[in-house]
Structure formats: structure tokens, C-alpha cells
PDB file of N, CA and C in Angstrom:
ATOM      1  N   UNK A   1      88.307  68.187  94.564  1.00  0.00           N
ATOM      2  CA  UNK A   1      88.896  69.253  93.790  1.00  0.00           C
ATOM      3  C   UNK A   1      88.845  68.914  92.305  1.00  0.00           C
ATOM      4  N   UNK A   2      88.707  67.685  91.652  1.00  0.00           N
ATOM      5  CA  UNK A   2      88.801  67.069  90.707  1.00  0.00           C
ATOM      6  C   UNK A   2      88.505  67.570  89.486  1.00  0.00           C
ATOM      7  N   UNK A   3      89.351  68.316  88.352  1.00  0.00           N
ATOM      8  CA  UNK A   3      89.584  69.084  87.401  1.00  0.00           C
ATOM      9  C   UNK A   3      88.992  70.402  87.525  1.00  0.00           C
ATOM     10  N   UNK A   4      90.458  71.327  87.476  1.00  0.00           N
ATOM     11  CA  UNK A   4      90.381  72.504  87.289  1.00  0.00           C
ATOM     12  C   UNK A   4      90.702  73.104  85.666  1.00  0.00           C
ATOM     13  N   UNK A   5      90.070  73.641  85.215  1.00  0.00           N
ATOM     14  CA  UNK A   5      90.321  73.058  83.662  1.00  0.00           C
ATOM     15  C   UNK A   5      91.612  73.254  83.012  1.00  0.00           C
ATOM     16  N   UNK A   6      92.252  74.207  82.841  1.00  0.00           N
ATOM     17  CA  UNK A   6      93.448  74.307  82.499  1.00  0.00           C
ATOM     18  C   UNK A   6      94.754  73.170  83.017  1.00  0.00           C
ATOM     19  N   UNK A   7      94.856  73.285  84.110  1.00  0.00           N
ATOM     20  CA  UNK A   7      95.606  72.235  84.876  1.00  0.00           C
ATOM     21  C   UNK A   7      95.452  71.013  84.774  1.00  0.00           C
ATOM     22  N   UNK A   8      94.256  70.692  85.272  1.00  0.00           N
ATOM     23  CA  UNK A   8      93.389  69.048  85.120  1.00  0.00           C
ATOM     24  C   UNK A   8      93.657  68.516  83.092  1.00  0.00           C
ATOM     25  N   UNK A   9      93.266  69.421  82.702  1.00  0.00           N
ATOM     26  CA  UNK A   9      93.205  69.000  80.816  1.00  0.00           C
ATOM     27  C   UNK A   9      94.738  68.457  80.873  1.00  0.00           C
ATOM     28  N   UNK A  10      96.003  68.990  81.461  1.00  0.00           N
ATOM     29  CA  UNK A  10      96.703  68.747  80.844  1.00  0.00           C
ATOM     30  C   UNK A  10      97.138  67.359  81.461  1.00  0.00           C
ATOM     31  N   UNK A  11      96.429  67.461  82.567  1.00  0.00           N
ATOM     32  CA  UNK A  11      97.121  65.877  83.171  1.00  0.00           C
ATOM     33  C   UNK A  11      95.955  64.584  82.954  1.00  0.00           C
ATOM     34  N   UNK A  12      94.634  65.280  82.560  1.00  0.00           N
ATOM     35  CA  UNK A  12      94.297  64.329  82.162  1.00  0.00           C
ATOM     36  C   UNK A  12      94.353  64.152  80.855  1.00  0.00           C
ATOM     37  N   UNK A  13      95.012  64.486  79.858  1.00  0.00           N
ATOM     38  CA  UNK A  13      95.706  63.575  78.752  1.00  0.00           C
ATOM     39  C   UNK A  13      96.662  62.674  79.372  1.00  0.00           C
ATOM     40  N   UNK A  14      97.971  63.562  79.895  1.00  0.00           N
ATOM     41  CA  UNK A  14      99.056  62.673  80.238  1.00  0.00           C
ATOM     42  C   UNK A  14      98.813  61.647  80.754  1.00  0.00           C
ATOM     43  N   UNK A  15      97.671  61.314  81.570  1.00  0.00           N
ATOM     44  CA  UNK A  15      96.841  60.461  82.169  1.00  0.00           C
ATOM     45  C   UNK A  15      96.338  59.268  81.065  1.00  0.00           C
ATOM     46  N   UNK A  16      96.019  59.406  80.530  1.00  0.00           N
ATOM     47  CA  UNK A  16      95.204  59.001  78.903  1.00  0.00           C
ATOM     48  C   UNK A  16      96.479  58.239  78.423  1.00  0.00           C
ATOM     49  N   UNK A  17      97.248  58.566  78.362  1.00  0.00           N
ATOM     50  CA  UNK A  17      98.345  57.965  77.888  1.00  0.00           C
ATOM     51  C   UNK A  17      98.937  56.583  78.595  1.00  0.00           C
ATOM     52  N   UNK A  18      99.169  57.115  79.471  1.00  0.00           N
ATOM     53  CA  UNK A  18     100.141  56.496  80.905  1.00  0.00           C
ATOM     54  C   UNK A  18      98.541  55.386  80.988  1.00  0.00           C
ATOM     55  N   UNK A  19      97.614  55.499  80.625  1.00  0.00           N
ATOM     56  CA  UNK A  19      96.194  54.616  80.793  1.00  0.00           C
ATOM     57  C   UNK A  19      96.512  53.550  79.729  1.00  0.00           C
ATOM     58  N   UNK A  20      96.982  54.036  78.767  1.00  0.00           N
ATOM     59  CA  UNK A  20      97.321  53.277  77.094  1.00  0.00           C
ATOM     60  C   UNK A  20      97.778  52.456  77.468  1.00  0.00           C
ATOM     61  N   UNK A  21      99.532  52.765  78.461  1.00  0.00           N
ATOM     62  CA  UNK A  21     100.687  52.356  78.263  1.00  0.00           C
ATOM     63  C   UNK A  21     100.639  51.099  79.408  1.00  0.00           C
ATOM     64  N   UNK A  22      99.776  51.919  79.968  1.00  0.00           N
ATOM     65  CA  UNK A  22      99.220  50.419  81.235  1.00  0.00           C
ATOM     66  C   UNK A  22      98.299  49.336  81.006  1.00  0.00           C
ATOM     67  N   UNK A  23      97.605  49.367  80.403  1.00  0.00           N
ATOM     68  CA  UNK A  23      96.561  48.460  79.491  1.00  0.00           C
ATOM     69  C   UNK A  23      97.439  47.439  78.345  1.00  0.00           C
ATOM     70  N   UNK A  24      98.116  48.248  77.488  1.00  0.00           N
ATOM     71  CA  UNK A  24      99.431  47.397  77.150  1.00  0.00           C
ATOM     72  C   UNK A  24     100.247  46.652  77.243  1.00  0.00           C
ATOM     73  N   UNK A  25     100.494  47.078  78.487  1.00  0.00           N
ATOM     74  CA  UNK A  25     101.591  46.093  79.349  1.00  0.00           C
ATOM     75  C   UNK A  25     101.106  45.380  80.835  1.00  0.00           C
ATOM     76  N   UNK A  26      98.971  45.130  80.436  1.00  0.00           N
ATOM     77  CA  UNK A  26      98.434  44.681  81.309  1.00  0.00           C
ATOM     78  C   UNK A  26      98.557  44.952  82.819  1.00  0.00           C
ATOM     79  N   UNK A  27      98.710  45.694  82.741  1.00  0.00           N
ATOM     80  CA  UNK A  27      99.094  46.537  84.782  1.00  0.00           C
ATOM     81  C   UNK A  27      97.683  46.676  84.806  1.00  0.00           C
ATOM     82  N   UNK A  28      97.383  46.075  86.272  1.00  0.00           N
ATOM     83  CA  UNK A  28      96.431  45.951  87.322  1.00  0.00           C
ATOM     84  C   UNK A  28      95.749  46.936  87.737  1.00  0.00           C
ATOM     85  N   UNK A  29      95.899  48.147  87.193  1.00  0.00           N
ATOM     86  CA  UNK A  29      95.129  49.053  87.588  1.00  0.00           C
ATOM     87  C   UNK A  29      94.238  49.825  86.822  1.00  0.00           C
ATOM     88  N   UNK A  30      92.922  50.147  86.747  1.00  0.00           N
ATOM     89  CA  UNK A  30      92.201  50.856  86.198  1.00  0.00           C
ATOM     90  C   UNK A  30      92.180  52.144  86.442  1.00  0.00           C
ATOM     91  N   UNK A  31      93.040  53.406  85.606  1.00  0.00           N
ATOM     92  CA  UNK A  31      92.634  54.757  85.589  1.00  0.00           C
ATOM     93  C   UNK A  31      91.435  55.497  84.653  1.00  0.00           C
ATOM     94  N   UNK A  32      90.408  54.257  83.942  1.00  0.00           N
ATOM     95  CA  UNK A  32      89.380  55.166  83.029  1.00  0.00           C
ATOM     96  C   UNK A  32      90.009  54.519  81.595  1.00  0.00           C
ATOM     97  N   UNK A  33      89.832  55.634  80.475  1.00  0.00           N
ATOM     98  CA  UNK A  33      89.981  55.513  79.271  1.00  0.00           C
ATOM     99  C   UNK A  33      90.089  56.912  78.767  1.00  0.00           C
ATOM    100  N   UNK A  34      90.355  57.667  77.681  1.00  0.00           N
ATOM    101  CA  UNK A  34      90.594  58.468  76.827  1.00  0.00           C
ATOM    102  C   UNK A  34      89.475  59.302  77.183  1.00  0.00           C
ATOM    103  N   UNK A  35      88.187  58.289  77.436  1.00  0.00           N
ATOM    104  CA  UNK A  35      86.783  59.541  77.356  1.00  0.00           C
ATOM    105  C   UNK A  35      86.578  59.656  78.659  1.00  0.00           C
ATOM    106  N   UNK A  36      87.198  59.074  79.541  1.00  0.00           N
ATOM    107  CA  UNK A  36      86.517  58.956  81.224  1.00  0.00           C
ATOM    108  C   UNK A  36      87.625  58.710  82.203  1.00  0.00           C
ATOM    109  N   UNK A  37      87.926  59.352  83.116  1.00  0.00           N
ATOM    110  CA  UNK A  37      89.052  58.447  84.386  1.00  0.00           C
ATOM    111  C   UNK A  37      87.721  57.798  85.110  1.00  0.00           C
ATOM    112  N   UNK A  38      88.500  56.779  85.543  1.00  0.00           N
ATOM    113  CA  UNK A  38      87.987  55.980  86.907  1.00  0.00           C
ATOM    114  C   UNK A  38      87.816  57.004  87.679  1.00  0.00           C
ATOM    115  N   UNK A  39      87.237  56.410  89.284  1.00  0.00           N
ATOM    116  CA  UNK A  39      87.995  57.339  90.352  1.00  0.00           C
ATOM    117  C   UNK A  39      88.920  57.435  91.031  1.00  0.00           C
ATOM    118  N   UNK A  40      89.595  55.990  90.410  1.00  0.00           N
ATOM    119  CA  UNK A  40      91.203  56.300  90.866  1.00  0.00           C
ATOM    120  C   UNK A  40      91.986  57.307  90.203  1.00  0.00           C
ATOM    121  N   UNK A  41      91.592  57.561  88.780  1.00  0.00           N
ATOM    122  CA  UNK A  41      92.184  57.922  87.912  1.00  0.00           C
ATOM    123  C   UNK A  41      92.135  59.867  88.099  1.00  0.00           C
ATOM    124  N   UNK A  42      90.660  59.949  88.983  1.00  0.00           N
ATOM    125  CA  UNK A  42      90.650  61.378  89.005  1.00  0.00           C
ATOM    126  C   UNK A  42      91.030  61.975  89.844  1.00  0.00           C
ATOM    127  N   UNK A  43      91.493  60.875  91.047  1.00  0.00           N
ATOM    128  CA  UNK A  43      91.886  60.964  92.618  1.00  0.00           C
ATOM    129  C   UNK A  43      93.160  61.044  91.864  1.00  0.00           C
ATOM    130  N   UNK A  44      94.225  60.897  91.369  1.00  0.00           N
ATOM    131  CA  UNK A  44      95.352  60.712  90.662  1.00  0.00           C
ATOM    132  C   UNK A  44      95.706  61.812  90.095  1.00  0.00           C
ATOM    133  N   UNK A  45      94.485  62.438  89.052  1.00  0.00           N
ATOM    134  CA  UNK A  45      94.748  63.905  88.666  1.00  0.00           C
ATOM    135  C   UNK A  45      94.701  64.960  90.331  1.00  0.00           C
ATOM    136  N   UNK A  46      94.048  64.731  90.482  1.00  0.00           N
ATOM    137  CA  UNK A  46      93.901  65.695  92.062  1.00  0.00           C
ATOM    138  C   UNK A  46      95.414  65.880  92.350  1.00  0.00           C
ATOM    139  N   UNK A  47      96.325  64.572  93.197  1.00  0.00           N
ATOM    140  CA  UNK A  47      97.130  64.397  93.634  1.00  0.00           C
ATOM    141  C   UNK A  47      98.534  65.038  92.579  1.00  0.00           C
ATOM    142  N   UNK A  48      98.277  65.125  91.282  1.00  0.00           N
ATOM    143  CA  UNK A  48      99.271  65.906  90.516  1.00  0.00           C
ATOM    144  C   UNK A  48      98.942  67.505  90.658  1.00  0.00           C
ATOM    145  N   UNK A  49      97.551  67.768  90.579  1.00  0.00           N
ATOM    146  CA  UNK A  49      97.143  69.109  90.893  1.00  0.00           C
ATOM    147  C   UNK A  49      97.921  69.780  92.064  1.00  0.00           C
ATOM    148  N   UNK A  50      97.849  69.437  92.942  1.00  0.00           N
ATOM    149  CA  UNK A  50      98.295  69.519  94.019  1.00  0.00           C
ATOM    150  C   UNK A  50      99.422  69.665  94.629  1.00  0.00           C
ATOM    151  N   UNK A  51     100.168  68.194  93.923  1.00  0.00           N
ATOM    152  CA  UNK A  51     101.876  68.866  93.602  1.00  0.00           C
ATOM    153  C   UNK A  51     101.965  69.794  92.982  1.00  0.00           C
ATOM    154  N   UNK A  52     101.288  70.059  91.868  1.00  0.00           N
ATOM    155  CA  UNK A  52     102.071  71.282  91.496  1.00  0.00           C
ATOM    156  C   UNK A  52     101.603  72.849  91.979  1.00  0.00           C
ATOM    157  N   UNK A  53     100.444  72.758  92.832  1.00  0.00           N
ATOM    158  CA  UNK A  53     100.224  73.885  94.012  1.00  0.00           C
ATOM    159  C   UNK A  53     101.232  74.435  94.867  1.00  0.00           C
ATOM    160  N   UNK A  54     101.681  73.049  95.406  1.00  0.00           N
ATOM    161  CA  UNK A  54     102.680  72.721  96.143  1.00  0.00           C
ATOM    162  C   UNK A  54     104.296  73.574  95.653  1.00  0.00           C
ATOM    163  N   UNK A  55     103.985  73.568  94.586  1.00  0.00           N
ATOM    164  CA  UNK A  55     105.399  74.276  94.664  1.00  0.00           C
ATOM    165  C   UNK A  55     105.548  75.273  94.094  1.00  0.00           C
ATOM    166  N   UNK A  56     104.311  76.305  93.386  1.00  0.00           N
ATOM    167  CA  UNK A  56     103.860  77.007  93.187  1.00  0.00           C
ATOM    168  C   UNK A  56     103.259  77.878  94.177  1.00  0.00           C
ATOM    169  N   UNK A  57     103.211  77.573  95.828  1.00  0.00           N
ATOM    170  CA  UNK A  57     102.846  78.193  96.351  1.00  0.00           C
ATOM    171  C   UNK A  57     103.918  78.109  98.062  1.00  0.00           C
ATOM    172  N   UNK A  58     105.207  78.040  97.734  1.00  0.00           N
ATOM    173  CA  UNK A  58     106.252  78.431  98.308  1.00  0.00           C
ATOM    174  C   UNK A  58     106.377  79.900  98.451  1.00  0.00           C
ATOM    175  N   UNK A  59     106.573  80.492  99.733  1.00  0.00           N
ATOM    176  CA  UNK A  59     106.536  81.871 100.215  1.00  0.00           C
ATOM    177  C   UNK A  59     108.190  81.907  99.155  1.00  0.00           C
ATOM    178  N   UNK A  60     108.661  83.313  99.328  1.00  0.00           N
ATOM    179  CA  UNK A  60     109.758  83.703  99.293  1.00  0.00           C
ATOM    180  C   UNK A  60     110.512  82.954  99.918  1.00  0.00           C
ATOM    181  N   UNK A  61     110.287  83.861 100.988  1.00  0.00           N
ATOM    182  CA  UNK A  61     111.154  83.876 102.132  1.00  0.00           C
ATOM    183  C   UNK A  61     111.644  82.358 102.625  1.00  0.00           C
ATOM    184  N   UNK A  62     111.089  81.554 102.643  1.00  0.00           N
ATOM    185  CA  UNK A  62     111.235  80.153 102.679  1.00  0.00           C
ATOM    186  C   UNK A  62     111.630  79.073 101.265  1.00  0.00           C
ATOM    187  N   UNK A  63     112.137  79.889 100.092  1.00  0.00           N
ATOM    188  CA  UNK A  63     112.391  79.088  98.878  1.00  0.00           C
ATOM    189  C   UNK A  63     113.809  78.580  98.685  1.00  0.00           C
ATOM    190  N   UNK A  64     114.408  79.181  99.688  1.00  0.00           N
ATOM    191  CA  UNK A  64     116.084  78.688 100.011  1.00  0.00           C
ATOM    192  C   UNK A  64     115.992  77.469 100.112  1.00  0.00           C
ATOM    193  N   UNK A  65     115.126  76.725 101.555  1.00  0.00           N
ATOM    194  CA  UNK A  65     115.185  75.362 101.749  1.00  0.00           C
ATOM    195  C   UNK A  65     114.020  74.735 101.096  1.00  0.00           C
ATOM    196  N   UNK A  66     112.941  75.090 101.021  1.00  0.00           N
ATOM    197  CA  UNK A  66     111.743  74.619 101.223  1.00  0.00           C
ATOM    198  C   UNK A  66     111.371  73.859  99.668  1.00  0.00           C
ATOM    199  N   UNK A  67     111.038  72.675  99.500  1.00  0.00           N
ATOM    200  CA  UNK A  67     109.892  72.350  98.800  1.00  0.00           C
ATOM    201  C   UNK A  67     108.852  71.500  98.544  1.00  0.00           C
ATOM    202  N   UNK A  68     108.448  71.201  97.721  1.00  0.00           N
ATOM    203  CA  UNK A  68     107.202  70.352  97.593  1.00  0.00           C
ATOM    204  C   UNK A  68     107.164  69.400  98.839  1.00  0.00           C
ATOM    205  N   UNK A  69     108.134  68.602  98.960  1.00  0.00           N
ATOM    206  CA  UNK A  69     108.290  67.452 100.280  1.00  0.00           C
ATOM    207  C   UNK A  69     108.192  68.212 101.473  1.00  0.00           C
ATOM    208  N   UNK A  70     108.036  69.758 101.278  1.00  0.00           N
ATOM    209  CA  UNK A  70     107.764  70.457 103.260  1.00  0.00           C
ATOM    210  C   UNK A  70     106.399  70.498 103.375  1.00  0.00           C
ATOM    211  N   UNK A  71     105.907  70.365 102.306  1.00  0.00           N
ATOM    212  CA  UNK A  71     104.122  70.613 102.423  1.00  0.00           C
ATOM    213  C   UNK A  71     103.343  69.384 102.505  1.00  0.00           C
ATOM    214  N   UNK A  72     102.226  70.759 103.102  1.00  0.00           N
ATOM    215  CA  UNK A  72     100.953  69.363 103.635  1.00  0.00           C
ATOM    216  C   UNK A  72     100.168  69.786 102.436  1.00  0.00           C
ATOM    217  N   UNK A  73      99.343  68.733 102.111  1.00  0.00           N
ATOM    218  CA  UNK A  73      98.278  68.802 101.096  1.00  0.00           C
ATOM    219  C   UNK A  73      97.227  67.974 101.517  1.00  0.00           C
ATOM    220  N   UNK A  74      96.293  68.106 101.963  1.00  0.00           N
ATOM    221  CA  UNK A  74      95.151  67.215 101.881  1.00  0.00           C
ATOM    222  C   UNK A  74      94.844  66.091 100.806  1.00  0.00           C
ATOM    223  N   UNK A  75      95.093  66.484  99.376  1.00  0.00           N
ATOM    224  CA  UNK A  75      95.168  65.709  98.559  1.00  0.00           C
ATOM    225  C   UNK A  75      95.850  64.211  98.683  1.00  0.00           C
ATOM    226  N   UNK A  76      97.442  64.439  99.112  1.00  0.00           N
ATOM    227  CA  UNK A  76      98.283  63.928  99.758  1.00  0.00           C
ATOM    228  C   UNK A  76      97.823  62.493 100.201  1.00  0.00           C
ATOM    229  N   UNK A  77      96.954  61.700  99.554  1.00  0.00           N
ATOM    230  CA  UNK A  77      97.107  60.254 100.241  1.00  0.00           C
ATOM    231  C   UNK A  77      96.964  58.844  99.405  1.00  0.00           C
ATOM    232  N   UNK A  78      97.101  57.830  99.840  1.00  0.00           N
ATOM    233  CA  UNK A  78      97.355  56.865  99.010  1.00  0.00           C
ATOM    234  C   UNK A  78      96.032  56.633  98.310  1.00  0.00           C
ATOM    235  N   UNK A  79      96.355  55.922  96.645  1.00  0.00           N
ATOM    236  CA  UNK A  79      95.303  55.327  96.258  1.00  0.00           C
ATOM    237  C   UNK A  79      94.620  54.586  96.615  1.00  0.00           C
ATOM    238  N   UNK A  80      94.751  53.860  97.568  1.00  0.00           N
ATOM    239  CA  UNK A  80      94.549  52.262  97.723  1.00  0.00           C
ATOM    240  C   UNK A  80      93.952  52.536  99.018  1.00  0.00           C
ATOM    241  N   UNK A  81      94.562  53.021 100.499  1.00  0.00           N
ATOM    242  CA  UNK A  81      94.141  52.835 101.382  1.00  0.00           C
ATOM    243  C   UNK A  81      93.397  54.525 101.672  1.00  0.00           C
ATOM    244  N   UNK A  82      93.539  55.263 101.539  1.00  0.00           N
ATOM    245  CA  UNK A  82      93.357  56.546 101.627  1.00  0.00           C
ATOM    246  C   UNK A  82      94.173  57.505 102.469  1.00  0.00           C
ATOM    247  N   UNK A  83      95.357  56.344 102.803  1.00  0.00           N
ATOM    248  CA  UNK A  83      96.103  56.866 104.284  1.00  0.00           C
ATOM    249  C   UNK A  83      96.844  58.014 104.036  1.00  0.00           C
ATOM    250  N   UNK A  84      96.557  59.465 104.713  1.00  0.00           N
ATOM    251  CA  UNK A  84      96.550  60.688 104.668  1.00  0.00           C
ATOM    252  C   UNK A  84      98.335  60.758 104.409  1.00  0.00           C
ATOM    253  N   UNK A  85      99.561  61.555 103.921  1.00  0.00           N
ATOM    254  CA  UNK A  85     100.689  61.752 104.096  1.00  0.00           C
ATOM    255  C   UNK A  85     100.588  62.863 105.484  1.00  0.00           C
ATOM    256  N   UNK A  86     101.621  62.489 106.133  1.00  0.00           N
ATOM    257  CA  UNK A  86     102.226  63.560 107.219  1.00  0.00           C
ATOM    258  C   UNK A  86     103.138  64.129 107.440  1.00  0.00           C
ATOM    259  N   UNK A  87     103.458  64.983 108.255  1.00  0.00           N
ATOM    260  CA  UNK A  87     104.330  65.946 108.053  1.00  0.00           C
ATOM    261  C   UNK A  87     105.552  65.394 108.643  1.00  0.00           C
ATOM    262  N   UNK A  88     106.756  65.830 108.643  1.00  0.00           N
ATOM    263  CA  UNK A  88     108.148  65.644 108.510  1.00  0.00           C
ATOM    264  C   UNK A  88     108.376  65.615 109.776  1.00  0.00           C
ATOM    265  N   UNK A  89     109.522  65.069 110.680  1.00  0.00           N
ATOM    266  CA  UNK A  89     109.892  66.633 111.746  1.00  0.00           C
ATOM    267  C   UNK A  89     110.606  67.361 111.617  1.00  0.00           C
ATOM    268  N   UNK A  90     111.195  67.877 110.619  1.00  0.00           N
ATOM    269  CA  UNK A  90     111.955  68.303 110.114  1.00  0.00           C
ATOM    270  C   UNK A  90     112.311  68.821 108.506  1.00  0.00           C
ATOM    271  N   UNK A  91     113.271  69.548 108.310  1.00  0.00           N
ATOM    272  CA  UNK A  91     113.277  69.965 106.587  1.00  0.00           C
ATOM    273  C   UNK A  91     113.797  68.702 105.850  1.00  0.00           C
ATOM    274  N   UNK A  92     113.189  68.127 105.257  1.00  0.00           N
ATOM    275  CA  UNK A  92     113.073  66.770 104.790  1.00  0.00           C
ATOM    276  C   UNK A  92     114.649  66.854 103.998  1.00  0.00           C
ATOM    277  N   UNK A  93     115.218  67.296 103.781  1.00  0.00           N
ATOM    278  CA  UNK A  93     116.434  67.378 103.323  1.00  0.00           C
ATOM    279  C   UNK A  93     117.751  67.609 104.461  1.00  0.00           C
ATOM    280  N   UNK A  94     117.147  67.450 105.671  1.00  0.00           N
ATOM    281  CA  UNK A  94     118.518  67.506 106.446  1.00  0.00           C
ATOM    282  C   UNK A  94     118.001  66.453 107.883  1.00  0.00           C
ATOM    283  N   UNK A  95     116.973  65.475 107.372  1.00  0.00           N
ATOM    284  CA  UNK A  95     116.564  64.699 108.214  1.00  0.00           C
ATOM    285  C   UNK A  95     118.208  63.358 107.770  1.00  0.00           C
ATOM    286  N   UNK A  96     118.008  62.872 109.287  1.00  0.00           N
ATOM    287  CA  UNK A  96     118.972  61.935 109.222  1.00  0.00           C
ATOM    288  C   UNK A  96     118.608  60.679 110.705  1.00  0.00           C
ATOM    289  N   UNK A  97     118.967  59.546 109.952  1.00  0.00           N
ATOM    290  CA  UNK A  97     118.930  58.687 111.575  1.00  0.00           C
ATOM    291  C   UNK A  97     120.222  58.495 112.042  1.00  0.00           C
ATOM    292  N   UNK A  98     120.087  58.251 113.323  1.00  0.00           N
ATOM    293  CA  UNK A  98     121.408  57.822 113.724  1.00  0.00           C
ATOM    294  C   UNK A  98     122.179  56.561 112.962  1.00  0.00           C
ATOM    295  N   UNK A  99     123.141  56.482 113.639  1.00  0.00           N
ATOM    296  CA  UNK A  99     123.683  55.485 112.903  1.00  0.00           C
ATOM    297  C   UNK A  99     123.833  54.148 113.218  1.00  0.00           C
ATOM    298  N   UNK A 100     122.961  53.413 111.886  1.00  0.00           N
ATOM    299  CA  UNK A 100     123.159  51.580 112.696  1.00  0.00           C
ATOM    300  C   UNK A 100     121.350  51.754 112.937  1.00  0.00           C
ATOM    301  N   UNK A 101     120.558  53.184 112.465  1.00  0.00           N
ATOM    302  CA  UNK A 101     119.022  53.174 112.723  1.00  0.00           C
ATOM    303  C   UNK A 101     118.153  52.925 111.097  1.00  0.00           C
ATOM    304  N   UNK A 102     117.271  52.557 110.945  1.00  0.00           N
ATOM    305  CA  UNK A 102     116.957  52.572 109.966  1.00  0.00           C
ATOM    306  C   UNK A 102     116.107  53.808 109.750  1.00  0.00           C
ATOM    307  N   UNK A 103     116.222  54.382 108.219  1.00  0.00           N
ATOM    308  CA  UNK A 103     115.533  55.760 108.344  1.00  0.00           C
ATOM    309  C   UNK A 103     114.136  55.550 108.255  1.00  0.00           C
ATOM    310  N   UNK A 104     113.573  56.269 109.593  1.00  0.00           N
ATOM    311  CA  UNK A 104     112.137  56.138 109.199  1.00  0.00           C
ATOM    312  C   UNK A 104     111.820  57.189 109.907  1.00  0.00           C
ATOM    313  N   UNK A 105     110.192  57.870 109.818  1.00  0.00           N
ATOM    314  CA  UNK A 105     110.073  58.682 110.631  1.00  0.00           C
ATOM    315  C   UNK A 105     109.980  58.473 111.847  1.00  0.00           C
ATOM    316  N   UNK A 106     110.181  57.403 112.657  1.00  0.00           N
ATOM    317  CA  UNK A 106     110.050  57.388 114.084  1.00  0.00           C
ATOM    318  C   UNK A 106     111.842  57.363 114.691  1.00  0.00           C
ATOM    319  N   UNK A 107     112.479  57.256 113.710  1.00  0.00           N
ATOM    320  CA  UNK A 107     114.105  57.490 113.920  1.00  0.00           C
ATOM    321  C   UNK A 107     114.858  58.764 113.758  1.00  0.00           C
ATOM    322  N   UNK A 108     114.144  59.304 112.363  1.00  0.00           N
ATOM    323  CA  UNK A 108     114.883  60.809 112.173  1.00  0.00           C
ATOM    324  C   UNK A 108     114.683  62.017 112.575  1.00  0.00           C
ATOM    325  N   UNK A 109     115.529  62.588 112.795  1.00  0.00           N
ATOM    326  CA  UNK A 109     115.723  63.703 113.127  1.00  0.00           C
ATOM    327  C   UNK A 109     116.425  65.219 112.969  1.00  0.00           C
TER     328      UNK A 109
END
């Protein structure tokens, strides 16, 4: 999906920056430079794209409970390993484990 221009421009500055501020303070990761993202860096813009699809594209009818954390996105996965995010079982805001369980998704409910 990797830059849509309006959207993408604005995060890849913010990107550009947060690239500065990491190079600065020597953090381990390469997102590109001012003239170029990596492909972590564009996999990164994607994944902001996306959030903000995400909540921009909430029905009505479902905006009472629902947000960004109810959706699936393909985008949705880690830098590092590529491991996809999945879905909830539940409205991520009224998930709970029992008690004395640790919260995870194989506990809540």
C-alpha cells in the first residue's frame, strides 16, 4: 500500500523526524533518512496509514463501542517478524480474565 500521497507525506515527515531523533540517541533501528525510508520505515508508514483507516472507517451504528483495537487490518503486523495481529474474542474493552489468570488472549473473555 506504501504511500498514498496526502496521508503517506504527512507521516512520512513525522517519520523523518522520529528518524533524526533516533539516530541521535543511537537506537538500533534503521527507518531511511529525510530523502528515503528503509523498508522498515515504509512498512511503518503503511501500518500508521492504516490506523488511521481504521478509525475512519467505523460504521455508525457500531461507534458506541467500537474502535481502532476491533479491527482487522492486514497491515497489522510486526516489524521484525511479520507476525500478522488477530482478532479479539471479544470488544477489546470489556475483555477480562478470571481472577488469579493472567490476561492473555488464551484467558480472556
Amino acid at each position: 500500500m506504501y504511500f498514498t500521497l496526502d496521508l503517506s507525506l504527512h507521516f512520512f515527515e513525522t517519520l523523518t523526524i522520529h528518524y533524526r531523533d533516533m539516530q541521535d540517541a543511537k537506537y538500533p533501528v534503521d527507518l531511511g533518512n529525510w530523502k528515503k525510508l528503509s523498508p522498515l520505515g515504509e512498512k511503518l508508514v503503511d501500518i500508521n496509514i492504516a490506523a488511521g483507516e481504521c478509525r475512519s472507517s467505523i460504521e455508525e451504528e457500531n461507534s458506541e463501542w467500537k474502535t481502532f483495537r476491533d479491527m482487522e487490518q492486514k497491515e497489522f503486523a510486526s516489524l521484525y517478524t511479520g507476525t500478522k495481529s488477530c482478532a479479539l474474542p471479544g470488544h477489546w474493552i470489556q475483555l477480562k480474565a478470571e481472577d488469579g489468570e493472567p490476561t492473555k488472549i488464551s484467558t480472556v473473555k
